[in-house]
Protein backbone atom coordinates (compact mmCIF):
# COMPACT_ATOMS: atom_id res chain seq x y z
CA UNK A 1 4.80 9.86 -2.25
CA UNK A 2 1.38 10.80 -3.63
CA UNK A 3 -1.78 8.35 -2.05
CA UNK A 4 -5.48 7.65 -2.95
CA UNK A 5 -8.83 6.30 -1.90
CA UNK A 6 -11.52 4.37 -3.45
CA UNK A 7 -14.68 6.48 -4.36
CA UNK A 8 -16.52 4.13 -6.27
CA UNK A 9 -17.72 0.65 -5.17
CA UNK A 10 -15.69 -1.81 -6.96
CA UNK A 11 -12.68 -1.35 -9.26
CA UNK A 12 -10.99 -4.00 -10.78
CA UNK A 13 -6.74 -3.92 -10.04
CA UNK A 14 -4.98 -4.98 -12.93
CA UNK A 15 -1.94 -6.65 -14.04
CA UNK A 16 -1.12 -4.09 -16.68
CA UNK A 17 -2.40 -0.95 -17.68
CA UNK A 18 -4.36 -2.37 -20.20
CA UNK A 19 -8.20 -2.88 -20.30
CA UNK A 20 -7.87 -5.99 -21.39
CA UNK A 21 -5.15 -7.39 -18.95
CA UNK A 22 -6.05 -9.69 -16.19
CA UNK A 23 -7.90 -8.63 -13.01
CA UNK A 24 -5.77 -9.64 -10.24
CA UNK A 25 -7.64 -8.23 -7.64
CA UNK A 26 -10.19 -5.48 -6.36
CA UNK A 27 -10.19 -2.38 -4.78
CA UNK A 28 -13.23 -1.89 -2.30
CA UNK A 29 -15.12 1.63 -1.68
CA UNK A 30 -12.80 3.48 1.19
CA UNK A 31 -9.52 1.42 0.83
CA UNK A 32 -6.52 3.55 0.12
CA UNK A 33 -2.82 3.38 -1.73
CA UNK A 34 0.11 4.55 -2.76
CA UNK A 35 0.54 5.73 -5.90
CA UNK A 36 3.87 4.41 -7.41
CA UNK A 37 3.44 5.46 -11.11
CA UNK A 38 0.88 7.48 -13.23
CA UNK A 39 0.26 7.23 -17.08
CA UNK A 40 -1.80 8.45 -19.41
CA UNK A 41 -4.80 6.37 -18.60
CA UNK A 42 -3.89 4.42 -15.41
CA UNK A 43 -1.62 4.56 -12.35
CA UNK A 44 -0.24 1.91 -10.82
CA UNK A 45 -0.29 1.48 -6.93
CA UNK A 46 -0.23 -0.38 -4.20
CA UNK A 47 -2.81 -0.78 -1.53
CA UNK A 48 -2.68 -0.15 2.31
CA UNK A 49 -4.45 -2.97 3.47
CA UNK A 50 -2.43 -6.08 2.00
CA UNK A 51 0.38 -4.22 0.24
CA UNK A 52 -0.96 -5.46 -3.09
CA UNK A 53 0.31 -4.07 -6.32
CA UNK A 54 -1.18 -3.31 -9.76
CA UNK A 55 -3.50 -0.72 -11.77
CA UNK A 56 -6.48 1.01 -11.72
CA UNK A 57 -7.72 3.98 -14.08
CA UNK A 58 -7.00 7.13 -13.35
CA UNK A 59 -10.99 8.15 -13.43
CA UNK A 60 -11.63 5.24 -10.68
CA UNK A 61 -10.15 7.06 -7.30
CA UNK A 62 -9.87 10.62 -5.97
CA UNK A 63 -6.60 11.57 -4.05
CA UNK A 64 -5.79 11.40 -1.06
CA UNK A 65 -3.53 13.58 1.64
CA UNK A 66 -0.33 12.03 3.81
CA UNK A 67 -2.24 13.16 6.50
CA UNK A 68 -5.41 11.06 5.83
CA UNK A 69 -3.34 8.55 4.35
CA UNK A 70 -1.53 8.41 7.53
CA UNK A 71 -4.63 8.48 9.73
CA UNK A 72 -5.92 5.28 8.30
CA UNK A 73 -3.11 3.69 8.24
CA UNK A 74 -3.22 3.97 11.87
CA UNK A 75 -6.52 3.61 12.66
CA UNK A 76 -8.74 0.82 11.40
CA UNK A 77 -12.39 1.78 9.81
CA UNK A 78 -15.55 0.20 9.94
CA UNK A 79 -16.39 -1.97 7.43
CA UNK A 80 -19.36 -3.00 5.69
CA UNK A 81 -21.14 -6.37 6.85
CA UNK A 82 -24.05 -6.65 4.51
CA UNK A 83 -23.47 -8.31 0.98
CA UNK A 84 -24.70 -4.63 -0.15
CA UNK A 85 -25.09 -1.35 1.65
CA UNK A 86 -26.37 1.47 -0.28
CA UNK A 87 -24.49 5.19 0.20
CA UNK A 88 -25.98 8.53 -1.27
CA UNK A 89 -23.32 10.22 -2.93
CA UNK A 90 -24.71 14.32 -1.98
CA UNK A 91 -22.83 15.98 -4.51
CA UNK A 92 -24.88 14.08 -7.94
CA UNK A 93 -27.61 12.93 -5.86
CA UNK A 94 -26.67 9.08 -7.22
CA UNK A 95 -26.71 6.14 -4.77
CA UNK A 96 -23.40 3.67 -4.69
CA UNK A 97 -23.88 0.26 -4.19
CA UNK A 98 -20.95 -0.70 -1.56
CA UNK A 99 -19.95 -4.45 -1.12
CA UNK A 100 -19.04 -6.67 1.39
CA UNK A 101 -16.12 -5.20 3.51
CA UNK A 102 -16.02 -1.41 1.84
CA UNK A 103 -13.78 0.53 4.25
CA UNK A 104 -16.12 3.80 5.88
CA UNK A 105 -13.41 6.05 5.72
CA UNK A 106 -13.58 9.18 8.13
CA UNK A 107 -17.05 8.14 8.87
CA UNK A 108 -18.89 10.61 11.12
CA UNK A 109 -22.32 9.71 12.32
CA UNK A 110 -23.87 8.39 8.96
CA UNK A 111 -21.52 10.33 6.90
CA UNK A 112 -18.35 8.93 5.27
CA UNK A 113 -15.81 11.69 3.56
CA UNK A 114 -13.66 10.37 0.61
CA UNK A 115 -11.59 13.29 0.05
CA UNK A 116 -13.57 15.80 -1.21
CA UNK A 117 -17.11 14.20 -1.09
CA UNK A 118 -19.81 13.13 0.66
CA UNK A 119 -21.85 10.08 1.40
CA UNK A 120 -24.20 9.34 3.24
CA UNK A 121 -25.02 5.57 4.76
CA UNK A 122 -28.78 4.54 4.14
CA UNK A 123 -29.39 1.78 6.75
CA UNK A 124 -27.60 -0.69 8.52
CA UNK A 125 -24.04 -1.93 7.50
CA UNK A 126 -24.52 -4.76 9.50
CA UNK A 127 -22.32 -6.46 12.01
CA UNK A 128 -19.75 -8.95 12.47
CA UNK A 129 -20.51 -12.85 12.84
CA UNK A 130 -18.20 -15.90 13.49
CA UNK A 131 -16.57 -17.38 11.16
CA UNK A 132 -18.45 -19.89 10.19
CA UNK A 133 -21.53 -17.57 9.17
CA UNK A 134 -19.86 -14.96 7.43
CA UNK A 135 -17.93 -17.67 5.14
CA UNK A 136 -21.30 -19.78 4.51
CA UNK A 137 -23.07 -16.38 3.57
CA UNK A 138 -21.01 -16.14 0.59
CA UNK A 139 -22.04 -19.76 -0.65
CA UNK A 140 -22.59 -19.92 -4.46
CA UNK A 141 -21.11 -16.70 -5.12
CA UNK A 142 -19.41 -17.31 -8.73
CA UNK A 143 -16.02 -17.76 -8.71
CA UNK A 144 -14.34 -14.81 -10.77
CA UNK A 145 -10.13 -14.44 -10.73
CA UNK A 146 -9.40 -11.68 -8.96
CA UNK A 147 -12.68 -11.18 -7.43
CA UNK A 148 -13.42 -9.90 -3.33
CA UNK A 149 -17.32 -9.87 -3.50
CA UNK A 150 -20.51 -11.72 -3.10
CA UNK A 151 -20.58 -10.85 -7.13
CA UNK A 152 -17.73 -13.08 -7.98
CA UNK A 153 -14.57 -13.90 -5.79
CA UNK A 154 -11.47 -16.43 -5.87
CA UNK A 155 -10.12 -18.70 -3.57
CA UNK A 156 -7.88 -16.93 -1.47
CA UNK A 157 -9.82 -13.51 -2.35
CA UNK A 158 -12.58 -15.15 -0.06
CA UNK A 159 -10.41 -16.58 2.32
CA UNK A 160 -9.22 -13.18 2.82
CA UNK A 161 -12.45 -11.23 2.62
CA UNK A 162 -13.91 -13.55 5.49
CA UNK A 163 -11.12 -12.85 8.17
CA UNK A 164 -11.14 -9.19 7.59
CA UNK A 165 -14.74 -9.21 8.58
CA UNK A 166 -13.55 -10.92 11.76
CA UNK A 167 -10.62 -8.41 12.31
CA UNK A 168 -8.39 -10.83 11.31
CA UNK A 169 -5.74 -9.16 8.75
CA UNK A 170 -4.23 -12.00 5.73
CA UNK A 171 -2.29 -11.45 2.55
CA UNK A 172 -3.92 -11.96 -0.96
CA UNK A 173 -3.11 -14.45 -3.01
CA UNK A 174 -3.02 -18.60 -2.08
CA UNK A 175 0.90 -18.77 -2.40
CA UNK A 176 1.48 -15.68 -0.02
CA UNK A 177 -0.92 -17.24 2.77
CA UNK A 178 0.44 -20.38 3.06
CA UNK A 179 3.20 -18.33 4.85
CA UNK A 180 1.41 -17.17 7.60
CA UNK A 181 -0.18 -18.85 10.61
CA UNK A 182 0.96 -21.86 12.61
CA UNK A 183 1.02 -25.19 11.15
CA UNK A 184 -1.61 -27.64 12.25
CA UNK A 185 -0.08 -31.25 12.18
CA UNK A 186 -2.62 -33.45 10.97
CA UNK A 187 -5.97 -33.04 9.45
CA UNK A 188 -7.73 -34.83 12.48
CA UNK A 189 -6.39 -32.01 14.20
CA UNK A 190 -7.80 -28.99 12.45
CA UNK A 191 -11.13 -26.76 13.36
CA UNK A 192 -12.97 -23.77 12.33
CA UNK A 193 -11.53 -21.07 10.81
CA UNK A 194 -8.40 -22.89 9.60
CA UNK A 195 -6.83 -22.54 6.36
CA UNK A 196 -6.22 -25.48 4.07
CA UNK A 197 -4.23 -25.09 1.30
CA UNK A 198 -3.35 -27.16 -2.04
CA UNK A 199 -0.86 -27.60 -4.72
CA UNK A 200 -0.40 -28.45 -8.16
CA UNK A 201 1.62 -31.49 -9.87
CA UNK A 202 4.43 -29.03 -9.40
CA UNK A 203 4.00 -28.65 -5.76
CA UNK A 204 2.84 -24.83 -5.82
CA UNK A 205 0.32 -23.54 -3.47
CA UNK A 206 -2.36 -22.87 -5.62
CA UNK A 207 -6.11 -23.04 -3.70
CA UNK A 208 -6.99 -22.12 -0.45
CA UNK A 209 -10.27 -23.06 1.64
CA UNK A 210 -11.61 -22.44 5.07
CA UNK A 211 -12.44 -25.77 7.23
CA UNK A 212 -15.72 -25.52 8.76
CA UNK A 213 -14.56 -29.13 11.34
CA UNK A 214 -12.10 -31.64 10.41
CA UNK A 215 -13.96 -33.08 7.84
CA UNK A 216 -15.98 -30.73 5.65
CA UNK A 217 -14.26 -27.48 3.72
CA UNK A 218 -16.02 -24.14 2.26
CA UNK A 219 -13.91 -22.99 -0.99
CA UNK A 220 -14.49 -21.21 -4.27
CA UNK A 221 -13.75 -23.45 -7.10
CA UNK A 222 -16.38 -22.85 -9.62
CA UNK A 223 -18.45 -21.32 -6.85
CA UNK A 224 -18.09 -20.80 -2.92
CA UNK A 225 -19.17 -24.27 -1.96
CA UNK A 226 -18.87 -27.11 1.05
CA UNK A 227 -17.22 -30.12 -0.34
CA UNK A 228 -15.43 -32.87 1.54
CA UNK A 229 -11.82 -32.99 2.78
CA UNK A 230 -9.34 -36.35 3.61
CA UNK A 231 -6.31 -36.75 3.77
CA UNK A 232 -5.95 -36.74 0.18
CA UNK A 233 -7.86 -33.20 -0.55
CA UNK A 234 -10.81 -32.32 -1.65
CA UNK A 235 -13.54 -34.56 -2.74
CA UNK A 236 -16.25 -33.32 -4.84
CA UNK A 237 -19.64 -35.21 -5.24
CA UNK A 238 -20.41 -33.22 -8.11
CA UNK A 239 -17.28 -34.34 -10.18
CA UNK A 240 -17.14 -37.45 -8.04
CA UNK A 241 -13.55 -37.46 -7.72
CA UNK A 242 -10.38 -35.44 -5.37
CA UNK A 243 -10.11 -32.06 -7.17
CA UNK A 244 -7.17 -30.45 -5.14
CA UNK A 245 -4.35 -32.11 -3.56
CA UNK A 246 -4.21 -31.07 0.29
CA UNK A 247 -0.64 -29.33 0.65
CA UNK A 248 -0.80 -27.93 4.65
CA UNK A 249 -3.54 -26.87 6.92
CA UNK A 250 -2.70 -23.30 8.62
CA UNK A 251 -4.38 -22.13 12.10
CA UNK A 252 -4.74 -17.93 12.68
CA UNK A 253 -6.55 -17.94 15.70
């Protein structure tokens, strides 16, 4: 098995190998993966943290040892807090701008080793908050499919981005983390940090929000925005109407 790491800030996973395919998700400065399959242009992999699977270019990652691989698989790195923290890249003399939740790989002091080079932390990554804050600091971020950062993110790729800056570890997509947690009865019942989810006319998971109390919801539909949340779904003043049908609320903490 062959394994890389992120070296640049952001790169878009795809569906296919294709330029043009869908984004499905992101791959964040400092997270690694298996490599399943190369091509020409692209490999395909899949990535440590939530076992997701798709492809990336083959100019937007440097490789990566079992031994490394190993190590962070075991050990979990600091992350990012800030909504950007700048790194100096030593080797061009080129600053990276590193999102919310980049992984500081082998970080020593204020340097961070991705394979073969350097960089070097300018400032303060920041620290972790509660829930509540670090989902509300992403508010009108634009919604973008497949998206992780405050630059454009998804439903359940904020859901997901929020608990791992609160050490809690979820899967990607809507449908997958619906799966997890313990179910929370009735919505009179639920509190922050719990999941809701919705479904379609077909009855597939499809959204995913974070309650902030038993009555109000933050969620990226359009934008990461509060709305409120009955027994029905979602209500949004904007459209004046229910937008998603609640399915389940979820509790993971």
């Amino acid at each position: 098995m062959e394994y890389g790491i992120c070296n640049l800030a952001v790169v878009p996973l795809r569906a296919e190998p294709n330029d043009r395919s869908e984004q499905v998700s992101q791959v964040l400065f400092g997270e690694a993966f298996e490599i399943i399959e190369w091509q020409e242009r692209w490999v395909k992999i899949t990535t440590e943290s939530d076992n997701y699977t798709g492809w990336i270019g083959r100019l937007q990652f440097t490789m990566l040892g079992h031994v490394a691989y190993k190590s962070i698989k075991q050990t979990s790195a600091p992350l990012t807090y800030r909504a950007v923290t700048q790194a100096w890249k030593t080797a061009d003399n080129s600053v990276i701008y590193l999102p919310v939740g980049s992984s500081l790989a082998f970080l020593e002091g204020t340097t961070c080793n991705i394979g073969t080079e350097r960089f070097e932390i300018i400032g303060e990554i920041g620290e972790r908050e509660d829930i509540g804050t670090t989902a509300k600091s992403f508010l009108n971020s634009p919604y973008l499919w497949g998206g992780r950062t405050h630059f454009g993110i998804d439903c359940s790729g904020f859901t997901q981005a929020v608990f791992k800056l609160n050490g809690i570890k979820i899967k990607r997509d809507a449908s997958q983390q619906v799966d997890e947690g313990v179910l929370v009865n009735d919505l009179t019942e639920a509190r922050l940090g719990d999941l809701a989810f919705f479904h379609n006319e077909a009855g597939k998971v499809t959204h995913v929000g974070i309650m902030l109390n038993n009555e109000y919801i933050i969620h990226a539909s359009g934008k990461v925005k509060i709305d409120s949340i009955d027994s029905t779904g979602i209500y949004s003043k904007e459209q004046k109407r229910h937008t998603h049908q609640l399915h389940s609320i979820k509790r993971f903490m």
